[in-house]
Protein backbone atom coordinates (compact mmCIF):
# COMPACT_ATOMS: atom_id res chain seq x y z
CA UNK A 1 0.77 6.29 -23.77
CA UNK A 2 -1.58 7.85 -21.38
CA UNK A 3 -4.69 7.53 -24.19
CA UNK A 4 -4.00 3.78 -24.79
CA UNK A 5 -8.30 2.78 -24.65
CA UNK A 6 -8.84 -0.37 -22.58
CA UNK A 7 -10.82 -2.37 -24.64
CA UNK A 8 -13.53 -4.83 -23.35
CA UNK A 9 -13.97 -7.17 -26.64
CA UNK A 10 -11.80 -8.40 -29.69
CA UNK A 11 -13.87 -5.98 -31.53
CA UNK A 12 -13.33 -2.66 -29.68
CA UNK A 13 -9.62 -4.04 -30.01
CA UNK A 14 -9.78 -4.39 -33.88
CA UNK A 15 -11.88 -0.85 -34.14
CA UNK A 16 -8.69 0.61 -32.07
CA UNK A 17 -6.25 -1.24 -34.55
CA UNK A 18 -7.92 0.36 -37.52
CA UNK A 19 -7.78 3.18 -35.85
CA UNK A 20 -4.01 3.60 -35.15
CA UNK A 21 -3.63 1.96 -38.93
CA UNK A 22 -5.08 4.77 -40.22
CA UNK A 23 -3.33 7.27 -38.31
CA UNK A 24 0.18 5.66 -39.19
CA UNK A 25 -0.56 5.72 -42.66
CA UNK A 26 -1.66 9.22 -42.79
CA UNK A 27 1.79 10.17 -40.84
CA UNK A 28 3.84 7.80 -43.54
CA UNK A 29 1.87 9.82 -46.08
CA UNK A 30 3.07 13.15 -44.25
CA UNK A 31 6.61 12.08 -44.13
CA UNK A 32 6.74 11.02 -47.95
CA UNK A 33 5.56 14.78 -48.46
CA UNK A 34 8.38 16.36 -46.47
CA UNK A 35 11.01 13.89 -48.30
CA UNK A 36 10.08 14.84 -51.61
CA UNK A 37 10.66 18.10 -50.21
CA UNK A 38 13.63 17.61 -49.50
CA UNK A 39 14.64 15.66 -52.24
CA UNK A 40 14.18 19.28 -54.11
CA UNK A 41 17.13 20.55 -52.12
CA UNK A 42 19.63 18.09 -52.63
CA UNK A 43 22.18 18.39 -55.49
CA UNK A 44 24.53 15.66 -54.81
CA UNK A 45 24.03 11.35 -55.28
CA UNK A 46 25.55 11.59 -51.57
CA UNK A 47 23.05 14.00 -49.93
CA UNK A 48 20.35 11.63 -51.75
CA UNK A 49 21.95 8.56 -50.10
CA UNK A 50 22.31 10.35 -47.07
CA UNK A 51 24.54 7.90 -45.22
CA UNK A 52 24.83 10.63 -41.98
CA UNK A 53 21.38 11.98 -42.00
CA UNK A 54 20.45 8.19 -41.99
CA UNK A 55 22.51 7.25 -39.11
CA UNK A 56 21.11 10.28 -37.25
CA UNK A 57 17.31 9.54 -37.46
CA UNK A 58 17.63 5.59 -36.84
CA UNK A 59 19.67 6.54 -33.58
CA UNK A 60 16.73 9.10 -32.75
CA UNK A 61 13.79 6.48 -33.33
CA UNK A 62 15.50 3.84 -31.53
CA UNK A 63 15.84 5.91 -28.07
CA UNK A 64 12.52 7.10 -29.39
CA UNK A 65 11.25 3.39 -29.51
CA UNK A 66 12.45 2.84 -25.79
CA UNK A 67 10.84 6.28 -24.16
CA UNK A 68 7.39 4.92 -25.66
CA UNK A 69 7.82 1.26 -25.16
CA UNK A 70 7.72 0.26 -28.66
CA UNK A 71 9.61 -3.06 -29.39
CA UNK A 72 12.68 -1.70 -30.85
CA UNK A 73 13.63 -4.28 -33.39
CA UNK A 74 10.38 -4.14 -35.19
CA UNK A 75 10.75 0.10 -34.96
CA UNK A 76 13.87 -0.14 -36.40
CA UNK A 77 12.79 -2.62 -39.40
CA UNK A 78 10.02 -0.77 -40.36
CA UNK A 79 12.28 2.71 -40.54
CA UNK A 80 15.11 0.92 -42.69
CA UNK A 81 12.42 -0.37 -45.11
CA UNK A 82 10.76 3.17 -45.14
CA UNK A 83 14.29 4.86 -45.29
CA UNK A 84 15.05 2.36 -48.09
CA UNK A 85 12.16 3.43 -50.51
CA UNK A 86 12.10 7.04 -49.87
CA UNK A 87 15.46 6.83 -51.28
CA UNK A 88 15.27 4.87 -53.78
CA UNK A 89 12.41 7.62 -54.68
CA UNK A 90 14.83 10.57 -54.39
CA UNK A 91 17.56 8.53 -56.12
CA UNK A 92 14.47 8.26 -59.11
CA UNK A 93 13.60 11.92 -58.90
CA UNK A 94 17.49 12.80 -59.05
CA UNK A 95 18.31 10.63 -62.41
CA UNK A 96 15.53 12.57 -63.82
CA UNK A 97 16.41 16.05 -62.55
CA UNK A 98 20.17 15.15 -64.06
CA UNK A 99 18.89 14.07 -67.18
CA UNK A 100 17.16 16.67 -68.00
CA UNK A 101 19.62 19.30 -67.08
């Protein structure tokens, strides 16, 4: 974290809070886009679920968490809620894509 700012009031620290905010929601925003991608490709309840896939990235973003000193508990939360819902969203995009077949 080599462009961590060192800020020199409780304001510069809230302008660099905002700041990051912002840029994790655009990411989240990114990653919905590439799920819904890849909800496109799936044919299969399991492959929606995607018990393995799952497993693999909350492995990756743990180690992840550790290499850049992010409190791993809290990484890991966040992940399993945001895992959670972009299911859920694939699971609601499948139903529909079944039905309509």
């Amino acid at each position: 974290m080599d462009s961590v700012f060192q800020c020199q009031d409780l304001e510069e620290v809230r302008e660099q809070i905002d700041r990051v905010d912002r840029a994790l929601v655009a990411l989240i925003a990114e990653r919905g886009i590439y799920v819904r991608q890849a909800a496109a490709f799936k044919r299969s309840r399991e492959e929606v679920e995607g018990g393995k896939r799952v497993d693999q990235v909350m492995r990756r973003v743990e180690r992840l968490a550790g290499e850049l000193g992010a409190d791993a508990a809290l990484t890991a939360a966040v992940y399993r809620a945001m895992i959670a819902h972009f299911v859920a969203d694939e699971m609601a995009a499948f139903r529909a894509r079944a039905a309509a077949d």
